[in-house]
PDB file of N, CA and C in Angstrom:
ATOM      1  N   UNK A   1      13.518  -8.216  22.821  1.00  0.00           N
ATOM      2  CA  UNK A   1      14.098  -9.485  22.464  1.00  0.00           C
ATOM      3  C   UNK A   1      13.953  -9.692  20.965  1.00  0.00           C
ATOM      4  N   UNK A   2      14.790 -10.623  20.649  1.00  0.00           N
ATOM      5  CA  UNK A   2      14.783 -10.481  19.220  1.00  0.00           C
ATOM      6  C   UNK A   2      13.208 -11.097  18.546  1.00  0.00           C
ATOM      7  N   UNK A   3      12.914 -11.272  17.138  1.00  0.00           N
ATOM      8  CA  UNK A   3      11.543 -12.310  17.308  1.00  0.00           C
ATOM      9  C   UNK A   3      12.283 -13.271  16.923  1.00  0.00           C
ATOM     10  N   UNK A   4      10.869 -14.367  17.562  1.00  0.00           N
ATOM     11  CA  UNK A   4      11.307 -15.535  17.123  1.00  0.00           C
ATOM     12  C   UNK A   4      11.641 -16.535  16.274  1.00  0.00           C
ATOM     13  N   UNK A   5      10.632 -15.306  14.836  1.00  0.00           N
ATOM     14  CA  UNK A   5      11.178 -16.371  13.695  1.00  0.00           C
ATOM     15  C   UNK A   5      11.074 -14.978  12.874  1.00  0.00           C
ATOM     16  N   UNK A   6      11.229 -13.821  12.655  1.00  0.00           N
ATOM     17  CA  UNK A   6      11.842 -12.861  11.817  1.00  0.00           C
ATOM     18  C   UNK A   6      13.427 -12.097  12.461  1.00  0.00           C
ATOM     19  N   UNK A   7      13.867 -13.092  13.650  1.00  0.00           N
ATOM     20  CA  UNK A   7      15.079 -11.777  14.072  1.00  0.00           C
ATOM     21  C   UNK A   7      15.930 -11.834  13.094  1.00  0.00           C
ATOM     22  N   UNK A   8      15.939 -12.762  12.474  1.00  0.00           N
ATOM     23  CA  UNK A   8      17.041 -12.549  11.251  1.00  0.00           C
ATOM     24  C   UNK A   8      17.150 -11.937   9.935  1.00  0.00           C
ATOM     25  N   UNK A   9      16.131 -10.972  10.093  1.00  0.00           N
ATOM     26  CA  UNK A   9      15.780  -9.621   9.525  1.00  0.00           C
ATOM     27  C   UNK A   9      15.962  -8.610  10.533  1.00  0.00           C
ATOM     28  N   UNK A  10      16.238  -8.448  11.553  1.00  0.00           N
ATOM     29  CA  UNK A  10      16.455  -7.393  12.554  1.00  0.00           C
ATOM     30  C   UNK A  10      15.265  -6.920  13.127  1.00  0.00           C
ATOM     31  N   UNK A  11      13.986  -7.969  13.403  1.00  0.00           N
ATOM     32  CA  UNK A  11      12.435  -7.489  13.171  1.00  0.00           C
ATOM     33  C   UNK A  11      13.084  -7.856  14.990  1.00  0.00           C
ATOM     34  N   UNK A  12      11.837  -7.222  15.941  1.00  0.00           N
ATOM     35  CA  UNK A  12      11.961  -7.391  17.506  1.00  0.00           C
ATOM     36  C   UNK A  12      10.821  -7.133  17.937  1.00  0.00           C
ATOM     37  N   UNK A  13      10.091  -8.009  18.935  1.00  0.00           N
ATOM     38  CA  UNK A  13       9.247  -7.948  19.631  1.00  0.00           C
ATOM     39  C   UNK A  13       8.748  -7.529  21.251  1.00  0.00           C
ATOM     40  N   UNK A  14       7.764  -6.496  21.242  1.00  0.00           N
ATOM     41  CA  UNK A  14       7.592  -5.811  22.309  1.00  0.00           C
ATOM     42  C   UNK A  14       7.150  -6.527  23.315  1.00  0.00           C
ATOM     43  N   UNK A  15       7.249  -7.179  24.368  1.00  0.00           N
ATOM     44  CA  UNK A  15       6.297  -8.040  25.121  1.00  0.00           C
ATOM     45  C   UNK A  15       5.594  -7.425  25.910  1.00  0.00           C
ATOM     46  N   UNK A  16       5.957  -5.844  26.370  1.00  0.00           N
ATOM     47  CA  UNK A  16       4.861  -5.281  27.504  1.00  0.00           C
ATOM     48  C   UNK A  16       5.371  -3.656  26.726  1.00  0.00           C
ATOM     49  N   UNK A  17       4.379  -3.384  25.829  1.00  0.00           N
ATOM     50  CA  UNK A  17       5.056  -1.958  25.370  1.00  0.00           C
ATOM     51  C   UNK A  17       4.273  -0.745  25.980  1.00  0.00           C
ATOM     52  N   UNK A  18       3.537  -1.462  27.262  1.00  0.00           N
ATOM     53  CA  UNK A  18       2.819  -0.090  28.295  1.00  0.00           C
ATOM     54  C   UNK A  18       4.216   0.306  29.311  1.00  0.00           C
ATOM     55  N   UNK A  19       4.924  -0.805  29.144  1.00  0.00           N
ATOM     56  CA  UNK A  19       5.675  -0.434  30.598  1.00  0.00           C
ATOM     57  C   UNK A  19       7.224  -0.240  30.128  1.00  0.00           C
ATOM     58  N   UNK A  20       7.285  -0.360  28.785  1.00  0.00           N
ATOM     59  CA  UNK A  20       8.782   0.105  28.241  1.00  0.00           C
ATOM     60  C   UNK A  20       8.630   0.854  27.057  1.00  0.00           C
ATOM     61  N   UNK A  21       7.407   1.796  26.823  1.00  0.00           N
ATOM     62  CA  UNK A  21       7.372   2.456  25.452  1.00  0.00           C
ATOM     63  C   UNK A  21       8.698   3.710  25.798  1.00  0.00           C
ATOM     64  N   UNK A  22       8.767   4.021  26.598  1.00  0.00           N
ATOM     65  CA  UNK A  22      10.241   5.426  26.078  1.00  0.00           C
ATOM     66  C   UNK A  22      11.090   4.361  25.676  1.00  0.00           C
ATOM     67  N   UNK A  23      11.505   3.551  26.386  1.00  0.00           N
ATOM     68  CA  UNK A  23      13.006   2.712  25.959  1.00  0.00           C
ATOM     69  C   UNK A  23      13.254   2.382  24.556  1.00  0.00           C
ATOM     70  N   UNK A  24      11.507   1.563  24.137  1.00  0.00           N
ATOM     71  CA  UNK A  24      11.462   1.121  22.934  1.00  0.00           C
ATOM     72  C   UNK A  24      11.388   2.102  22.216  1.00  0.00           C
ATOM     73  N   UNK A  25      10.798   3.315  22.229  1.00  0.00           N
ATOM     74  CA  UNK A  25      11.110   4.660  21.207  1.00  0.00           C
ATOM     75  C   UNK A  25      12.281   5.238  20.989  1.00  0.00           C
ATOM     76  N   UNK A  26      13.081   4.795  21.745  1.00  0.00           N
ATOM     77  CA  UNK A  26      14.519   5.512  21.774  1.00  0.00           C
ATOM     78  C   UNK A  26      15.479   4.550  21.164  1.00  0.00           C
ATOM     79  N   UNK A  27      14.968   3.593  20.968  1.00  0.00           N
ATOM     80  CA  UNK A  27      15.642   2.303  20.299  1.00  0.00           C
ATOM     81  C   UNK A  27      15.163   2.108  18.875  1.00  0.00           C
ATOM     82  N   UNK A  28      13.817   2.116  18.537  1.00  0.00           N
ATOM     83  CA  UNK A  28      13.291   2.525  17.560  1.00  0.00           C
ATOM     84  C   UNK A  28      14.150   3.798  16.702  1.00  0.00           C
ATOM     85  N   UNK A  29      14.183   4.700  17.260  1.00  0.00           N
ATOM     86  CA  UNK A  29      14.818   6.385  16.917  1.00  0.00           C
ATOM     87  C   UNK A  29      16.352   5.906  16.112  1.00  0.00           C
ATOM     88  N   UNK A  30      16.500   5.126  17.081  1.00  0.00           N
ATOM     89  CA  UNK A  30      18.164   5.425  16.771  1.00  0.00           C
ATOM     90  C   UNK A  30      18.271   4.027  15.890  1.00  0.00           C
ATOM     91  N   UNK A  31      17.430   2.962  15.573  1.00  0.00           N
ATOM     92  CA  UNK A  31      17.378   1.917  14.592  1.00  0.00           C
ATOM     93  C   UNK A  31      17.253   2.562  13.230  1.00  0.00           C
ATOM     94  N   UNK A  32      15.987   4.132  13.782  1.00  0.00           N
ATOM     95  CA  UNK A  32      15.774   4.268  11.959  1.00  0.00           C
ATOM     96  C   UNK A  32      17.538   5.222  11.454  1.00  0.00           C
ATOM     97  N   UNK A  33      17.823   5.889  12.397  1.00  0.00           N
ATOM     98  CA  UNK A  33      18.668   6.865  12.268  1.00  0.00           C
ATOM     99  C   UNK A  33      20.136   5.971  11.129  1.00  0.00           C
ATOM    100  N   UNK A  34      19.992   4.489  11.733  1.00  0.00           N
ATOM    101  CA  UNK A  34      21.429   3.860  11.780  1.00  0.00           C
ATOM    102  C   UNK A  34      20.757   3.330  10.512  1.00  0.00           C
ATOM    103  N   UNK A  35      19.977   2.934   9.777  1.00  0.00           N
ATOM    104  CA  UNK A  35      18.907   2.764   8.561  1.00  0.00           C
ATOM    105  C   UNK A  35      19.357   3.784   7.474  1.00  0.00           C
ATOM    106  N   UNK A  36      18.598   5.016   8.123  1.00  0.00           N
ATOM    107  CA  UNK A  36      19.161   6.334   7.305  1.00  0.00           C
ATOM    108  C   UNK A  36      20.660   6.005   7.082  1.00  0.00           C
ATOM    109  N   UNK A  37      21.255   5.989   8.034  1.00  0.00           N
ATOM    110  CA  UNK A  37      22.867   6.738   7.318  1.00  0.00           C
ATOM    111  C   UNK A  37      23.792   5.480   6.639  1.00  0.00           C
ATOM    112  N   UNK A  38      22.814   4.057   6.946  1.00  0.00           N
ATOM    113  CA  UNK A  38      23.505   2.715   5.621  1.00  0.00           C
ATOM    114  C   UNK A  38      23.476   3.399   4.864  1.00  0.00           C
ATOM    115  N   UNK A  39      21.816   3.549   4.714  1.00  0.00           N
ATOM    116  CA  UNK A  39      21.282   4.076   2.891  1.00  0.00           C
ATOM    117  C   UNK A  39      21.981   5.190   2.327  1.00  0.00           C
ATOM    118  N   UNK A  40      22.684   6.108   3.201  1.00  0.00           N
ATOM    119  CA  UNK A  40      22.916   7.443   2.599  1.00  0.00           C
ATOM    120  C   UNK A  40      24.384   7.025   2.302  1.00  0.00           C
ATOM    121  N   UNK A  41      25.212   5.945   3.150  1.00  0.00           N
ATOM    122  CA  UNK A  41      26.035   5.656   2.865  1.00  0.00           C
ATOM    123  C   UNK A  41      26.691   4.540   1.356  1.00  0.00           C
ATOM    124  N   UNK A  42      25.749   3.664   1.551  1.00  0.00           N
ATOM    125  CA  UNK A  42      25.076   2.928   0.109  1.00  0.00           C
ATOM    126  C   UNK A  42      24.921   3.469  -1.229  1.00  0.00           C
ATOM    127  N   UNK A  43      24.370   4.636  -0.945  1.00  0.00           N
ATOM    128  CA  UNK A  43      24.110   5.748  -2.178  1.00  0.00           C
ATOM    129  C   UNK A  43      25.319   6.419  -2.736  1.00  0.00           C
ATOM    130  N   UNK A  44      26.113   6.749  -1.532  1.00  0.00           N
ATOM    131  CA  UNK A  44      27.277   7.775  -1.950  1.00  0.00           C
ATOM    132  C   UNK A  44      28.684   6.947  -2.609  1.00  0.00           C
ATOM    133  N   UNK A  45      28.528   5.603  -1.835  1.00  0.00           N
ATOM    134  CA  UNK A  45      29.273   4.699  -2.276  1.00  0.00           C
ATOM    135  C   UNK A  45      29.109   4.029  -3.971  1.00  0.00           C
ATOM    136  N   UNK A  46      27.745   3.982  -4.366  1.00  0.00           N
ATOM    137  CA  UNK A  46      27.103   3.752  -5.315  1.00  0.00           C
ATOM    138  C   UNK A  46      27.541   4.723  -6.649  1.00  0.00           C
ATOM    139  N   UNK A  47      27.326   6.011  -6.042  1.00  0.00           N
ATOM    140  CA  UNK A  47      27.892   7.302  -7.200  1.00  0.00           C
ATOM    141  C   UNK A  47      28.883   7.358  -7.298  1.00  0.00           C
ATOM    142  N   UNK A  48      29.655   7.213  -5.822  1.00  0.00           N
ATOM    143  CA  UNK A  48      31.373   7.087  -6.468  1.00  0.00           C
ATOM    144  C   UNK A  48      31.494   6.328  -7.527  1.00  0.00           C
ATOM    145  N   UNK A  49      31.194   4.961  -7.444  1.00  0.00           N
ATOM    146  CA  UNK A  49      31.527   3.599  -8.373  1.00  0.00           C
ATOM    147  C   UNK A  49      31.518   4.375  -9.645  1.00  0.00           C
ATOM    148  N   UNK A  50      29.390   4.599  -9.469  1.00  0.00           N
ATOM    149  CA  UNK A  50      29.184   4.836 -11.236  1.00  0.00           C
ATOM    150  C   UNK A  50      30.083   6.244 -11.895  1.00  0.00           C
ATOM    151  N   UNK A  51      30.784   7.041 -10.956  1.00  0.00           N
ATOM    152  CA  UNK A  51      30.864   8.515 -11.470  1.00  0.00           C
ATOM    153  C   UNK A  51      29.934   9.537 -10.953  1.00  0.00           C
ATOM    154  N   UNK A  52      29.307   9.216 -10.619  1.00  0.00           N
ATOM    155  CA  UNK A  52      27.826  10.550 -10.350  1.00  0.00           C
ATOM    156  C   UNK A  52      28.456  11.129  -9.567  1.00  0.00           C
ATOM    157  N   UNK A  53      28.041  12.390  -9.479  1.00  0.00           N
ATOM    158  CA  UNK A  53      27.656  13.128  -8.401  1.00  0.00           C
ATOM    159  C   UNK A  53      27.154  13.170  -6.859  1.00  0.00           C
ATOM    160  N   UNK A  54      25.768  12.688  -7.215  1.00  0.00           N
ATOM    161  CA  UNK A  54      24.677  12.428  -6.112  1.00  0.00           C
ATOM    162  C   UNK A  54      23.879  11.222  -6.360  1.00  0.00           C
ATOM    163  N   UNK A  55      23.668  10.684  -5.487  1.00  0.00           N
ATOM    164  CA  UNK A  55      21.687  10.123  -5.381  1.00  0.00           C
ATOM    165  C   UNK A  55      21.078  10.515  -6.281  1.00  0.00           C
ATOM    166  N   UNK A  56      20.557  11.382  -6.751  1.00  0.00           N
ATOM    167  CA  UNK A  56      19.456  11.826  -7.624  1.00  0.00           C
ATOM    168  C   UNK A  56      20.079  11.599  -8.879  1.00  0.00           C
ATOM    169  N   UNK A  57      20.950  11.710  -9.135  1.00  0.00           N
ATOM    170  CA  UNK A  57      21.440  11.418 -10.429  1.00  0.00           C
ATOM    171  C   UNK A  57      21.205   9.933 -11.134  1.00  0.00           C
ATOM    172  N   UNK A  58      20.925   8.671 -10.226  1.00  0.00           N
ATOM    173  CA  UNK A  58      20.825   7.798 -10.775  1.00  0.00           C
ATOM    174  C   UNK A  58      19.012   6.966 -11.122  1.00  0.00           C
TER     175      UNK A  58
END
């Protein structure tokens, strides 16, 4: 469920994480995954603008 006073940061709270830890790891997994590929997307979008190349370039 979302929390109650950070969900609007995308923050979520476990209420029984003995009896749903795979679910919540697999949700976790694929939160950081969708994290990763903003940022990588953010970045590439970023170098286009400035000209770069890559990420590392800036």
């Amino acid at each position: 469920m979302p929390h109650p006073v950070h969900g609007g940061y995308h923050w979520v709270c476990v209420l029984n994480p003995d009896r749903i830890w795979t679910a919540v790891k697999g949700l976790l997994d694929d939160a950081h995954a969708y994290a990763v590929r903003r940022h990588e997307n953010r970045m590439r979008r970023r170098c286009a603008d400035d000209g770069l190349t890559t990420g590392a370039d800036l």
